[in-house]
PDB file of N, CA and C in Angstrom:
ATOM      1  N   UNK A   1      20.318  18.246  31.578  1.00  0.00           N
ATOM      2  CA  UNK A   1      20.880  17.815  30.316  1.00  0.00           C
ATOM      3  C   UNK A   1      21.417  19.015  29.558  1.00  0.00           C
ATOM      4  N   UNK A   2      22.180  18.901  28.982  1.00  0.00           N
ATOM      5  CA  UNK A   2      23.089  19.942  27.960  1.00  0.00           C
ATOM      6  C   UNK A   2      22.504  19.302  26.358  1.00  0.00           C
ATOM      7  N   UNK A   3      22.089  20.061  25.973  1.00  0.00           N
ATOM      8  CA  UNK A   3      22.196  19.681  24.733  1.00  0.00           C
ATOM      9  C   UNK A   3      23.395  19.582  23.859  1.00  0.00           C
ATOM     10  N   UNK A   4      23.275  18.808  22.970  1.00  0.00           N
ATOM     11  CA  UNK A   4      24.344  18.486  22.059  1.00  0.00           C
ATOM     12  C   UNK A   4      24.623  18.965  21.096  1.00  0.00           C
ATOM     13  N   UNK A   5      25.765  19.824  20.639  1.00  0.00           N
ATOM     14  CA  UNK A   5      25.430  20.849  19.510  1.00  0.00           C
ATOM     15  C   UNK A   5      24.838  20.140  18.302  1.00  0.00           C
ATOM     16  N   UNK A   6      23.969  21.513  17.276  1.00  0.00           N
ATOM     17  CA  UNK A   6      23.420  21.505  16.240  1.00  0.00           C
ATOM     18  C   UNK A   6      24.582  21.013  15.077  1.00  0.00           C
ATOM     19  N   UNK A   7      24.083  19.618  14.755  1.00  0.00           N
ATOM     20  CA  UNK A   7      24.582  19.248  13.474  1.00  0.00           C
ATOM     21  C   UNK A   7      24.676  20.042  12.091  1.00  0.00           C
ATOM     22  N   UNK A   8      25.489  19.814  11.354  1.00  0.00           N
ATOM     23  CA  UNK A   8      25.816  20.676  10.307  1.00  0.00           C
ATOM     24  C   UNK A   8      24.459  20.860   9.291  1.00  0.00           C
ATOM     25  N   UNK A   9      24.833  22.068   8.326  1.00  0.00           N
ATOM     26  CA  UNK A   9      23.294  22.563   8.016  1.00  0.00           C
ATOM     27  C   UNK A   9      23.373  21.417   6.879  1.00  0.00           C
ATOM     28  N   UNK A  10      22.240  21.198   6.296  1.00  0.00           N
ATOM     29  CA  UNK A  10      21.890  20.985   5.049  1.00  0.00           C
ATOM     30  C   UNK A  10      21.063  21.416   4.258  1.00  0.00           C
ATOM     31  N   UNK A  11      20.799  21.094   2.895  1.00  0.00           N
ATOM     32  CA  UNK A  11      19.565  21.616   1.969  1.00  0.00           C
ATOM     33  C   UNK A  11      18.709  21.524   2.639  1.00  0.00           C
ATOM     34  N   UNK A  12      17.633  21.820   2.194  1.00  0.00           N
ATOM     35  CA  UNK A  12      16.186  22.114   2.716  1.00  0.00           C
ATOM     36  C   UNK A  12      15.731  20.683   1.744  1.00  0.00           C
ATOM     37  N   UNK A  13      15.953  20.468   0.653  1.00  0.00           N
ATOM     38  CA  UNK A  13      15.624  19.127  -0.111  1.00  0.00           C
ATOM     39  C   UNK A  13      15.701  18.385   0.355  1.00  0.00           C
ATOM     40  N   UNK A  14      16.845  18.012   1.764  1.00  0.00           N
ATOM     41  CA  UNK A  14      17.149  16.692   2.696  1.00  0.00           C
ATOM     42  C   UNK A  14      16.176  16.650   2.994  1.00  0.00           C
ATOM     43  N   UNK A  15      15.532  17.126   4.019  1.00  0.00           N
ATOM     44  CA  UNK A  15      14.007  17.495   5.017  1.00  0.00           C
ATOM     45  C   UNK A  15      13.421  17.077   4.122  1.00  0.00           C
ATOM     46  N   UNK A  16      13.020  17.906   2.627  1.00  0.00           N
ATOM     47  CA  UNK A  16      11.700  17.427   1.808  1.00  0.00           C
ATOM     48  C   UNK A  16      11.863  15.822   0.788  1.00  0.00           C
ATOM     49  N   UNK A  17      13.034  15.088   1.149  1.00  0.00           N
ATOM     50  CA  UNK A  17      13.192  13.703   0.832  1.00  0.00           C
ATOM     51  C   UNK A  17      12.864  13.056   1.657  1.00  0.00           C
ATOM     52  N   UNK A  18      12.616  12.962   3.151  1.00  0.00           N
ATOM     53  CA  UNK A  18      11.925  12.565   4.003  1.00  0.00           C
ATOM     54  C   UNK A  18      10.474  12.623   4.300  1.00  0.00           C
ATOM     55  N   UNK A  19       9.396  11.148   3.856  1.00  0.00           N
ATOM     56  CA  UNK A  19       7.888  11.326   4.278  1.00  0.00           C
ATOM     57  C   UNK A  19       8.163  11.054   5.959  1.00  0.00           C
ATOM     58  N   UNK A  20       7.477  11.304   6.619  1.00  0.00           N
ATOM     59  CA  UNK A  20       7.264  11.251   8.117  1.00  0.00           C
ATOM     60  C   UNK A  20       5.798  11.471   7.913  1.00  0.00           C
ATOM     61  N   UNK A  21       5.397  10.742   8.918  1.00  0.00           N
ATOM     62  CA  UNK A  21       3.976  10.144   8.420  1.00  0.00           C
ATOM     63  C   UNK A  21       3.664   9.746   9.926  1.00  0.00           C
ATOM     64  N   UNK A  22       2.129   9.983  10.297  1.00  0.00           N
ATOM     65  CA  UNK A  22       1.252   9.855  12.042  1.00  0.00           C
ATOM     66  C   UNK A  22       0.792   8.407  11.490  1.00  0.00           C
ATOM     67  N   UNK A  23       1.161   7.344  12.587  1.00  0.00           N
ATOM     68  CA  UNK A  23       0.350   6.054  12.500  1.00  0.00           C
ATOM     69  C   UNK A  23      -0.017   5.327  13.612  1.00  0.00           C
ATOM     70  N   UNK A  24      -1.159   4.979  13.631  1.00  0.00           N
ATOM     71  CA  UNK A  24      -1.947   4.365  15.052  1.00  0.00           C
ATOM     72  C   UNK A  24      -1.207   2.999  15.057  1.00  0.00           C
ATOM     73  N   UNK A  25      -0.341   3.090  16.124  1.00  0.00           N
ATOM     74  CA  UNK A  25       0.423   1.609  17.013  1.00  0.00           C
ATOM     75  C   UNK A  25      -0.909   0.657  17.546  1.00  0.00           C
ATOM     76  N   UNK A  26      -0.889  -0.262  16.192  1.00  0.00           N
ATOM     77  CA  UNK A  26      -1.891  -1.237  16.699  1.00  0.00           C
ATOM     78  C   UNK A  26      -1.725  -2.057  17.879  1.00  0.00           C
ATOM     79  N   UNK A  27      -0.760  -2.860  17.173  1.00  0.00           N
ATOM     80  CA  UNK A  27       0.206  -3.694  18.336  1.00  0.00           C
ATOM     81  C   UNK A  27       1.438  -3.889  18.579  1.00  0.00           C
ATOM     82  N   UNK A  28       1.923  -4.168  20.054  1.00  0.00           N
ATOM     83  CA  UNK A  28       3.371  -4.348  20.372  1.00  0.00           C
ATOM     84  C   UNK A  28       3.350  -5.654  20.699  1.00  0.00           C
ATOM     85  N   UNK A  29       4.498  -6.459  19.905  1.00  0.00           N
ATOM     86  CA  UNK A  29       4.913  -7.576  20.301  1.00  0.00           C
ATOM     87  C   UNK A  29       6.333  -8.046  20.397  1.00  0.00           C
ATOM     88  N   UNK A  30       6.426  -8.951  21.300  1.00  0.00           N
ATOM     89  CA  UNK A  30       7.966  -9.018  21.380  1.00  0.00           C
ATOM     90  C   UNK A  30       8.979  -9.657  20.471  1.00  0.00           C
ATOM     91  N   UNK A  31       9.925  -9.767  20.030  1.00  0.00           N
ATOM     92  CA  UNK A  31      10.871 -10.000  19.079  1.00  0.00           C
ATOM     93  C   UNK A  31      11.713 -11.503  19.713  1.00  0.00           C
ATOM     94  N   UNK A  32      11.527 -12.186  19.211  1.00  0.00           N
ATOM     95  CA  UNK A  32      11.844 -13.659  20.090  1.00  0.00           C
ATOM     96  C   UNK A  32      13.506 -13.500  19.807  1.00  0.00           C
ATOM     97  N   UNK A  33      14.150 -13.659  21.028  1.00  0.00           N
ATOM     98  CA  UNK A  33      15.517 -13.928  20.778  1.00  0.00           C
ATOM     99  C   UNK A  33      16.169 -12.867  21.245  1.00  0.00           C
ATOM    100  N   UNK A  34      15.536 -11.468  21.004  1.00  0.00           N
ATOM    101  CA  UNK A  34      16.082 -10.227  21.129  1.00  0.00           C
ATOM    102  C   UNK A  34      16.107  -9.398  22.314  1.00  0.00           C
ATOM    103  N   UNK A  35      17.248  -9.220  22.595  1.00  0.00           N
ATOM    104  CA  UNK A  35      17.299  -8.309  23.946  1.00  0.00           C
ATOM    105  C   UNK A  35      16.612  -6.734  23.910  1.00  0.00           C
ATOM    106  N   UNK A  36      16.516  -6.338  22.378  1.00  0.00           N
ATOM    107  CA  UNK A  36      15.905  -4.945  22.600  1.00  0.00           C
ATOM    108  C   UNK A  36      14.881  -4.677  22.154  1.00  0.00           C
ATOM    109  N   UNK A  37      14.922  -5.444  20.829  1.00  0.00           N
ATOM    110  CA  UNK A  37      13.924  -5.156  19.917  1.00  0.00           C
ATOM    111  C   UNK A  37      12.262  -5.870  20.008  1.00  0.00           C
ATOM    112  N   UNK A  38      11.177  -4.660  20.010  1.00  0.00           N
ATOM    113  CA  UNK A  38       9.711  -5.238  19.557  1.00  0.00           C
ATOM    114  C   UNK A  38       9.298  -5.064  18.214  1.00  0.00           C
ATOM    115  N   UNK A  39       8.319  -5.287  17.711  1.00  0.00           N
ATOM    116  CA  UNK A  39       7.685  -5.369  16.412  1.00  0.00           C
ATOM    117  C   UNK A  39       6.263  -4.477  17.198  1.00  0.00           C
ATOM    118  N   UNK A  40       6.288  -3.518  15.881  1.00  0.00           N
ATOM    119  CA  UNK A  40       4.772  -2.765  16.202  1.00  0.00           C
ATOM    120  C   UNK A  40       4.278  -2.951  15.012  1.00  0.00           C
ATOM    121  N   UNK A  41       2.573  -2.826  15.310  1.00  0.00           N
ATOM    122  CA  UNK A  41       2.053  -3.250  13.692  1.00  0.00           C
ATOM    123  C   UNK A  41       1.294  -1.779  13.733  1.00  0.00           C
ATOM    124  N   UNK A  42       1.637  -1.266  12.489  1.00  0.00           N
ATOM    125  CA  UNK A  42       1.186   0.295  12.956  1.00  0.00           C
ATOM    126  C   UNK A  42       0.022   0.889  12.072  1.00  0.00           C
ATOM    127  N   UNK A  43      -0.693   1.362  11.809  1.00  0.00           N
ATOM    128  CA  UNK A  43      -1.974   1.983  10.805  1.00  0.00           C
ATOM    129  C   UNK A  43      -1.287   3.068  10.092  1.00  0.00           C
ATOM    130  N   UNK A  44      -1.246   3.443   8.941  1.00  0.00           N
ATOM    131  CA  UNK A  44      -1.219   4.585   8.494  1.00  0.00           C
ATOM    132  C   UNK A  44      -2.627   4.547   6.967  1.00  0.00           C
ATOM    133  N   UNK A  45      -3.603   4.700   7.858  1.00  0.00           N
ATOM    134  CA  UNK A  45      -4.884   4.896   7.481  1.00  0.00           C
ATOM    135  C   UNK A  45      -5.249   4.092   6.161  1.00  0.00           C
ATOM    136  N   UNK A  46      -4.320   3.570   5.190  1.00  0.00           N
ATOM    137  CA  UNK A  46      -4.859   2.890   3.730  1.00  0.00           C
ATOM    138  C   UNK A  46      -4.179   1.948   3.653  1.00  0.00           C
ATOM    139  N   UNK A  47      -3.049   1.537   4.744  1.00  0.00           N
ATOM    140  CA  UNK A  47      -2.086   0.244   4.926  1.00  0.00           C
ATOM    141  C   UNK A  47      -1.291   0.149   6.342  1.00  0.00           C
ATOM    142  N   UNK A  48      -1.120  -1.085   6.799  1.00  0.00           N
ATOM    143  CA  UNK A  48      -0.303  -1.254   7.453  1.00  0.00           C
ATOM    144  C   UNK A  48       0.893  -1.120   7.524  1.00  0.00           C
ATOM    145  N   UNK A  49       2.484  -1.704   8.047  1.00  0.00           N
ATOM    146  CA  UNK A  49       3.795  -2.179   8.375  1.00  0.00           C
ATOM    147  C   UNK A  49       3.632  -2.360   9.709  1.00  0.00           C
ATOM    148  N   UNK A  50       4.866  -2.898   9.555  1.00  0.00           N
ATOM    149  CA  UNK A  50       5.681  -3.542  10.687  1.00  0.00           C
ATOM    150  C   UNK A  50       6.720  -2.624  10.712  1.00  0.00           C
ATOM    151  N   UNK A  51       6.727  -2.259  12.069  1.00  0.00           N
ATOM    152  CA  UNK A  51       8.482  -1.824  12.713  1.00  0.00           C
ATOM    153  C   UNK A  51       8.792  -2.004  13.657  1.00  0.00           C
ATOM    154  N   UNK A  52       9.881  -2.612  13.328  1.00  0.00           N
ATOM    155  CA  UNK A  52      10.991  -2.862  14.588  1.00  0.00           C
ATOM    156  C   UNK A  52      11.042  -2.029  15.239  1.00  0.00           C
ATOM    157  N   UNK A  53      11.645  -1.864  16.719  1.00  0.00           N
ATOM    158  CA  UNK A  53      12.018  -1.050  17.427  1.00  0.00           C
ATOM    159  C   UNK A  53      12.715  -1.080  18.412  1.00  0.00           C
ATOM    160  N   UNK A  54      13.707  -0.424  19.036  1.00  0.00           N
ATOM    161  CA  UNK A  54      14.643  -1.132  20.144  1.00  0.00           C
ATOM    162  C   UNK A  54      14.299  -0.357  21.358  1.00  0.00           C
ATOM    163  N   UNK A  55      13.249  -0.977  21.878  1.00  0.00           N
ATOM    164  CA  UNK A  55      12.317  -0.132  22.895  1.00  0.00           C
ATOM    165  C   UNK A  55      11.831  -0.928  23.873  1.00  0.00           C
ATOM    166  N   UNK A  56      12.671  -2.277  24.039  1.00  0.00           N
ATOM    167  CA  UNK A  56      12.094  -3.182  25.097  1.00  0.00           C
ATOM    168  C   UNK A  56      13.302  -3.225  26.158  1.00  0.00           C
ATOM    169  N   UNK A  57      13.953  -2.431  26.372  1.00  0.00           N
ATOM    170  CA  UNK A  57      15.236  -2.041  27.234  1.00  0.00           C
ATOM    171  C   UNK A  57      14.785  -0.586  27.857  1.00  0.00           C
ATOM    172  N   UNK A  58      14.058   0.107  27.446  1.00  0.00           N
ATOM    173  CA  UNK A  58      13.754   1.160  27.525  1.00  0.00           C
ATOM    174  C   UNK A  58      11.945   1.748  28.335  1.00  0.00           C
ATOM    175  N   UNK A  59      11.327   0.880  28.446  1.00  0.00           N
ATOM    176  CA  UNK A  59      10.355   0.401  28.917  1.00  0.00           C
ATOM    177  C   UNK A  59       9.707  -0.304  29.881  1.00  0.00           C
ATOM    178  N   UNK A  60       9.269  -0.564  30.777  1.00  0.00           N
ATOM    179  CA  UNK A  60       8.780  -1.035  32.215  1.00  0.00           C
ATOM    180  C   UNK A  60       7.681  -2.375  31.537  1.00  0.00           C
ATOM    181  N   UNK A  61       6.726  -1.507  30.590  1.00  0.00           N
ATOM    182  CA  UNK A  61       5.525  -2.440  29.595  1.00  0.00           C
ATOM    183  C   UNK A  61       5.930  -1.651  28.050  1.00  0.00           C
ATOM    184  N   UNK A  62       6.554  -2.336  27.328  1.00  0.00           N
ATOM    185  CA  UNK A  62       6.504  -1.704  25.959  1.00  0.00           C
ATOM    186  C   UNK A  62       5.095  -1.863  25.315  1.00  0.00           C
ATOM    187  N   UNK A  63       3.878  -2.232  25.735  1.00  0.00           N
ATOM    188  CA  UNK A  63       2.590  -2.598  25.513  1.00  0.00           C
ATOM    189  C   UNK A  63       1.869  -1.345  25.814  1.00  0.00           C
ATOM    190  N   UNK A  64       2.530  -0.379  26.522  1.00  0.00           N
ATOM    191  CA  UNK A  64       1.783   0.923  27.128  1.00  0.00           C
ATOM    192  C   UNK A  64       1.486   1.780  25.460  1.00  0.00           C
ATOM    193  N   UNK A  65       2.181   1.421  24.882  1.00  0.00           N
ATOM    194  CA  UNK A  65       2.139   2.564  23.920  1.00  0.00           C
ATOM    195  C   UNK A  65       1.526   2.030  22.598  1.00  0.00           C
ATOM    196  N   UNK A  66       0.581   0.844  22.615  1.00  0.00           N
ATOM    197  CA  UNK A  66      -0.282   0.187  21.821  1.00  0.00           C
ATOM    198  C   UNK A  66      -1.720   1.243  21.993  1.00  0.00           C
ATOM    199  N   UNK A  67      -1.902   1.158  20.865  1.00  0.00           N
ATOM    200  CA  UNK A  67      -3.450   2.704  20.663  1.00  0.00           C
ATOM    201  C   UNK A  67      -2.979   3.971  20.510  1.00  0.00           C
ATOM    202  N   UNK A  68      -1.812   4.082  20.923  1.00  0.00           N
ATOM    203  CA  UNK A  68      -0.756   5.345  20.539  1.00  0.00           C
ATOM    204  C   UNK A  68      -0.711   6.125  18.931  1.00  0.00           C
ATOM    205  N   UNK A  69      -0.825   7.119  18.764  1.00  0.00           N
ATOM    206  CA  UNK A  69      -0.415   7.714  17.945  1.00  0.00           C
ATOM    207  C   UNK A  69       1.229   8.399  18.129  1.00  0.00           C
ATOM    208  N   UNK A  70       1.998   8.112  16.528  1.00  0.00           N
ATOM    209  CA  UNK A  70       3.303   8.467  16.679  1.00  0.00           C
ATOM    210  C   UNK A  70       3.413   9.012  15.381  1.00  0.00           C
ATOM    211  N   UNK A  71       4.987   9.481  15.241  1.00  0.00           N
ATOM    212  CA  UNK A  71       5.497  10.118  14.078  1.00  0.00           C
ATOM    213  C   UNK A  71       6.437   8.751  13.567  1.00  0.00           C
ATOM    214  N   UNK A  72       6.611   8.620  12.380  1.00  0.00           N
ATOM    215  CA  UNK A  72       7.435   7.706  11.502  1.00  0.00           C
ATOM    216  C   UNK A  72       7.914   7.641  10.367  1.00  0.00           C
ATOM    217  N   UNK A  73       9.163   7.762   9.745  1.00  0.00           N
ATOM    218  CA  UNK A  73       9.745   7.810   8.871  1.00  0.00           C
ATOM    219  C   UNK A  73       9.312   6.718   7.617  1.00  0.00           C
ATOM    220  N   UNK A  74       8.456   6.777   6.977  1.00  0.00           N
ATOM    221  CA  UNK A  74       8.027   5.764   6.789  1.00  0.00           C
ATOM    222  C   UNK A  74       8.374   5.658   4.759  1.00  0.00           C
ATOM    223  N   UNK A  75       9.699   6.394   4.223  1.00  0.00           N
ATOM    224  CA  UNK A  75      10.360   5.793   3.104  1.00  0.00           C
ATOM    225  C   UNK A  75      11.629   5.762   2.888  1.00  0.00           C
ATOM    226  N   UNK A  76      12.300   5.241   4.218  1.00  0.00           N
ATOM    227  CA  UNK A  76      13.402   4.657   4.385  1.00  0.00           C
ATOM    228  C   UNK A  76      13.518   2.820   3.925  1.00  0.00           C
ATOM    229  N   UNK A  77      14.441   2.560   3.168  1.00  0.00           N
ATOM    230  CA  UNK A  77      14.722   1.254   2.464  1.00  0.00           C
ATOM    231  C   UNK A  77      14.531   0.415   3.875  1.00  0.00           C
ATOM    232  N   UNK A  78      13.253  -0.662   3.392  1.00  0.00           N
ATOM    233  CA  UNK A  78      13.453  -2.388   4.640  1.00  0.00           C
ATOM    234  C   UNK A  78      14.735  -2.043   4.746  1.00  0.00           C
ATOM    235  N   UNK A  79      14.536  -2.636   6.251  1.00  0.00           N
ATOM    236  CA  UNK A  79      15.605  -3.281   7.147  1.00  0.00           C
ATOM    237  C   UNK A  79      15.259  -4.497   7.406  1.00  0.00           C
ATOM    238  N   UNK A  80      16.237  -5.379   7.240  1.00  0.00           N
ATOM    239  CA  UNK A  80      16.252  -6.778   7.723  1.00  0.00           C
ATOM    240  C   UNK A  80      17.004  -6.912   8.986  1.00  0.00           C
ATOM    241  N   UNK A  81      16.064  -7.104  10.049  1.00  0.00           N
ATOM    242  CA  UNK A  81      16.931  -6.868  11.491  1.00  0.00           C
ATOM    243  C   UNK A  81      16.341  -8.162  12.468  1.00  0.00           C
ATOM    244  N   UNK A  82      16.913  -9.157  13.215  1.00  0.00           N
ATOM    245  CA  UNK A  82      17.347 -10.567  13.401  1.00  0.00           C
ATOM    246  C   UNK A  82      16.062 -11.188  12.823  1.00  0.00           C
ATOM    247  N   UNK A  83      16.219 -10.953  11.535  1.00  0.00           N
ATOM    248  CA  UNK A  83      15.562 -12.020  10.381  1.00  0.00           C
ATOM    249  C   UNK A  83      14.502 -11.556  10.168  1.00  0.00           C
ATOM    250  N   UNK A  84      13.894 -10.515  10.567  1.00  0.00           N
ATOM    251  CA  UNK A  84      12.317  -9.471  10.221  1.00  0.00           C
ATOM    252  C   UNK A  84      13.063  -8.412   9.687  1.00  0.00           C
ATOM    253  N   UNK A  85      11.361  -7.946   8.969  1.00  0.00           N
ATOM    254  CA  UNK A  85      11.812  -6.849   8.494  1.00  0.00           C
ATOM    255  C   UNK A  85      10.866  -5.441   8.452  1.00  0.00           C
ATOM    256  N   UNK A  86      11.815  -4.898   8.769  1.00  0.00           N
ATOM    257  CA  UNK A  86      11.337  -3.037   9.353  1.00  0.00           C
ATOM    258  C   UNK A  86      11.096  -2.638   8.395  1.00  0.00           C
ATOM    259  N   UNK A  87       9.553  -1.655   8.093  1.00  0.00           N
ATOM    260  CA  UNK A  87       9.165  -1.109   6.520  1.00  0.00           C
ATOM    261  C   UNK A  87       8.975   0.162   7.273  1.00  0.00           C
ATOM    262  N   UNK A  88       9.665   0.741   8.237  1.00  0.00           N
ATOM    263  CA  UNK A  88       9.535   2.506   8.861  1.00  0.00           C
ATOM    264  C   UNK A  88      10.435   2.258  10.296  1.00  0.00           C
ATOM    265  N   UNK A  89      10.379   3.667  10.138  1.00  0.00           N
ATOM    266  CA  UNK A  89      11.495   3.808  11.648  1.00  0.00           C
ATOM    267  C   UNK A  89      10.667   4.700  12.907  1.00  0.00           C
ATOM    268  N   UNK A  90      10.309   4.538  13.896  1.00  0.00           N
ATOM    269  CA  UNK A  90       9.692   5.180  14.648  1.00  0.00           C
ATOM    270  C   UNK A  90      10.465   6.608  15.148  1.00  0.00           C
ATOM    271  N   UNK A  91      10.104   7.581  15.014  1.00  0.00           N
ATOM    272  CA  UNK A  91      10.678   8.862  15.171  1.00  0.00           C
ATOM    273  C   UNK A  91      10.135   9.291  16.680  1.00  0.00           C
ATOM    274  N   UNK A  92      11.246   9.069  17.156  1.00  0.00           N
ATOM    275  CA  UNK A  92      11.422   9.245  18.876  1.00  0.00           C
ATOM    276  C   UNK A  92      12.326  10.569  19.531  1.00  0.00           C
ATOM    277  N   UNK A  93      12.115  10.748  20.704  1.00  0.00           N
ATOM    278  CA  UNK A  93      12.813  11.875  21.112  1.00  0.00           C
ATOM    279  C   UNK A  93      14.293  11.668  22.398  1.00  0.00           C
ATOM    280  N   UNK A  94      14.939  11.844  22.761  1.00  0.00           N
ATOM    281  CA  UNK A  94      15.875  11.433  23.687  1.00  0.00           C
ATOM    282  C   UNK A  94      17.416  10.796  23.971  1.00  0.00           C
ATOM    283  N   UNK A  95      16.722   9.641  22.973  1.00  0.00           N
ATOM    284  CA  UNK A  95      18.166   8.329  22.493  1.00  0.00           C
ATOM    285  C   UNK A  95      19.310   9.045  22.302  1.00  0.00           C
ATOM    286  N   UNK A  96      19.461   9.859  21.568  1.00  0.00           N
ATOM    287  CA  UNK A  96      20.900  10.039  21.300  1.00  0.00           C
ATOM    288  C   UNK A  96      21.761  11.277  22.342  1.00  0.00           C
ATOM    289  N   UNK A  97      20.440  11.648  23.591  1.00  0.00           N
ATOM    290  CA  UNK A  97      20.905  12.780  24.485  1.00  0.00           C
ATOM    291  C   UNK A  97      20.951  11.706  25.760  1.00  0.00           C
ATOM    292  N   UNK A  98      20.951  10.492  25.516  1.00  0.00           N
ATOM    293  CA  UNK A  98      21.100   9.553  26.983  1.00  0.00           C
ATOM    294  C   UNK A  98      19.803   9.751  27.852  1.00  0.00           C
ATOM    295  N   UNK A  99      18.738  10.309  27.045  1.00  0.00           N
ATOM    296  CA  UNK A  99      17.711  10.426  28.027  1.00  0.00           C
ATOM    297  C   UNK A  99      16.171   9.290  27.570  1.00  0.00           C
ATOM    298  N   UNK A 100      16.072   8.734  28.601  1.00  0.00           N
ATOM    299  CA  UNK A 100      14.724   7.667  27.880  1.00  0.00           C
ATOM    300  C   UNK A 100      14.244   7.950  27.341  1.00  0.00           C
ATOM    301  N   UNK A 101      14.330   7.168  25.956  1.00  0.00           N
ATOM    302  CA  UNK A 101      13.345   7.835  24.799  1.00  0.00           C
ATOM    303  C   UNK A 101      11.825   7.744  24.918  1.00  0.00           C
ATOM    304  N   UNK A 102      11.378   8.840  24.078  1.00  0.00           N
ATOM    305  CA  UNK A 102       9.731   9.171  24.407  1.00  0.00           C
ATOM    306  C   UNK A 102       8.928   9.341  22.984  1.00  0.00           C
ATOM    307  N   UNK A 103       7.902   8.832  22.506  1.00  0.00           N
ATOM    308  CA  UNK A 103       7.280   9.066  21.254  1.00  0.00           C
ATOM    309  C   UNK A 103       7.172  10.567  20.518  1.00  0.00           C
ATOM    310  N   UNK A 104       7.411  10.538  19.354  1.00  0.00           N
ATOM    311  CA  UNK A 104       7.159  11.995  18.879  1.00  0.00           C
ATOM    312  C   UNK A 104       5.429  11.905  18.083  1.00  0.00           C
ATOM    313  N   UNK A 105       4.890  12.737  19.250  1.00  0.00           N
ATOM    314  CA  UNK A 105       3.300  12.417  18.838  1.00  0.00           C
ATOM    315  C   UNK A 105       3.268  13.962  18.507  1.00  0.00           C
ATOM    316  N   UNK A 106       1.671  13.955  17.889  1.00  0.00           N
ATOM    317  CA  UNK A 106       0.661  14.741  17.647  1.00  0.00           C
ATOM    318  C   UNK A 106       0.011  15.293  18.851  1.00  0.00           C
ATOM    319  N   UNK A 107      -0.072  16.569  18.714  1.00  0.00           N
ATOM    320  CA  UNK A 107      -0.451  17.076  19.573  1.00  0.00           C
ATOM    321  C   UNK A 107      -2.325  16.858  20.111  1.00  0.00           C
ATOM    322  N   UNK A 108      -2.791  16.600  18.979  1.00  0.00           N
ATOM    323  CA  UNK A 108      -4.388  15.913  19.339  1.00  0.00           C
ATOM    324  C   UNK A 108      -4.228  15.111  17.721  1.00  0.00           C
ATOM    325  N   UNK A 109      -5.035  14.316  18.031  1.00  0.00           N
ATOM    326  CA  UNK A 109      -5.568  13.083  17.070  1.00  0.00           C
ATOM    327  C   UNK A 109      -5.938  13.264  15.710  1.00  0.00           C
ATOM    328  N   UNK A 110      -4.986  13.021  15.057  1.00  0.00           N
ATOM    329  CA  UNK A 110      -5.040  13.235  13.634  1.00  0.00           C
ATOM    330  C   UNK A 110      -5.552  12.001  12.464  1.00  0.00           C
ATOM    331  N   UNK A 111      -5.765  11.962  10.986  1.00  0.00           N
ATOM    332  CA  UNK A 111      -6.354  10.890  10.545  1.00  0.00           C
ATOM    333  C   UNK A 111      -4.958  10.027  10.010  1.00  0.00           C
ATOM    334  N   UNK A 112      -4.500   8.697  10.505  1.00  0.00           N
ATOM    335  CA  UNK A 112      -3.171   7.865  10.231  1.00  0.00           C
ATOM    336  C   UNK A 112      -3.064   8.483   8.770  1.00  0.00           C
ATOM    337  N   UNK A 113      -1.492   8.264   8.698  1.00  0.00           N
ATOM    338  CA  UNK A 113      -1.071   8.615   6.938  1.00  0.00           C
ATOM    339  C   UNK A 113      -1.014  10.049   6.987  1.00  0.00           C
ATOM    340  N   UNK A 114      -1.341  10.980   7.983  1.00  0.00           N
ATOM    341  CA  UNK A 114      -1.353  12.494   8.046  1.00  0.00           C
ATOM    342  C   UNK A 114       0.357  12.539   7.841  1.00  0.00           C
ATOM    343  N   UNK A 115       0.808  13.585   6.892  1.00  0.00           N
ATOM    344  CA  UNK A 115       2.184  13.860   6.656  1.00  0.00           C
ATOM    345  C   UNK A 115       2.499  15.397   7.432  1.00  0.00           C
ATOM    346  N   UNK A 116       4.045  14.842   7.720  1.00  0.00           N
ATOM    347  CA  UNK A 116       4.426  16.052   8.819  1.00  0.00           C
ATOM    348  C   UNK A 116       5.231  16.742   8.029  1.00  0.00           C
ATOM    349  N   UNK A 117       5.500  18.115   7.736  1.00  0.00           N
ATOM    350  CA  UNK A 117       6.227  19.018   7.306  1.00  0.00           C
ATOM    351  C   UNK A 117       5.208  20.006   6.645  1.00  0.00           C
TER     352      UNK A 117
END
């Protein structure tokens, strides 16, 4: 793979307007109707959400990654996506280099709601 050049710079304030936040992937379930998308119900230690995800094209068992710890964008405005709605975005690695995307975890087990930066 070649990487893809480095996007243009920005403030450092962009980065610090973004929470990204570790949350235990309770459950994966499938999205009725939808060719890509699952619903994960995820922990971030003092509350739940739901997020969508377009990770059932991408996957053999999208169920593998239930008990998982991940990284997530988690104060980006709902999305209403085929009639649910996404309250975080799962922060993944690959997608946009054509390479199967892969979770952006923690390196050992942290307490959900742990903030990254």
């Amino acid at each position: 793979m070649k990487p893809a050049p480095v996007k243009p710079t920005v403030p450092f304030s962009a980065l610090e307007a973004l929470d990204i936040r570790v949350g235990t992937i309770e459950s994966v379930e499938d999205v009725p109707k939808s060719v890509n998308l699952v619903r994960l119900v995820v922990s971030f230690g003092d509350h739940r959400r739901t997020v969508l995800a377009g990770m059932k094209q991408e996957r053999a068992n999208p169920a593998e990654i239930q008990g998982r710890q991940a990284l997530f964008v988690v104060n980006l405005e709902p999305r209403k996506i085929m009639g649910e709605v996404s309250e975080a975005m799962v922060f993944d690695l690959g997608s946009p280099d054509g390479i199967t995307p892969v979770l952006a975890v923690p390196e050992r087990p942290v307490p959900d709601g742990t903030r990254a930066g």
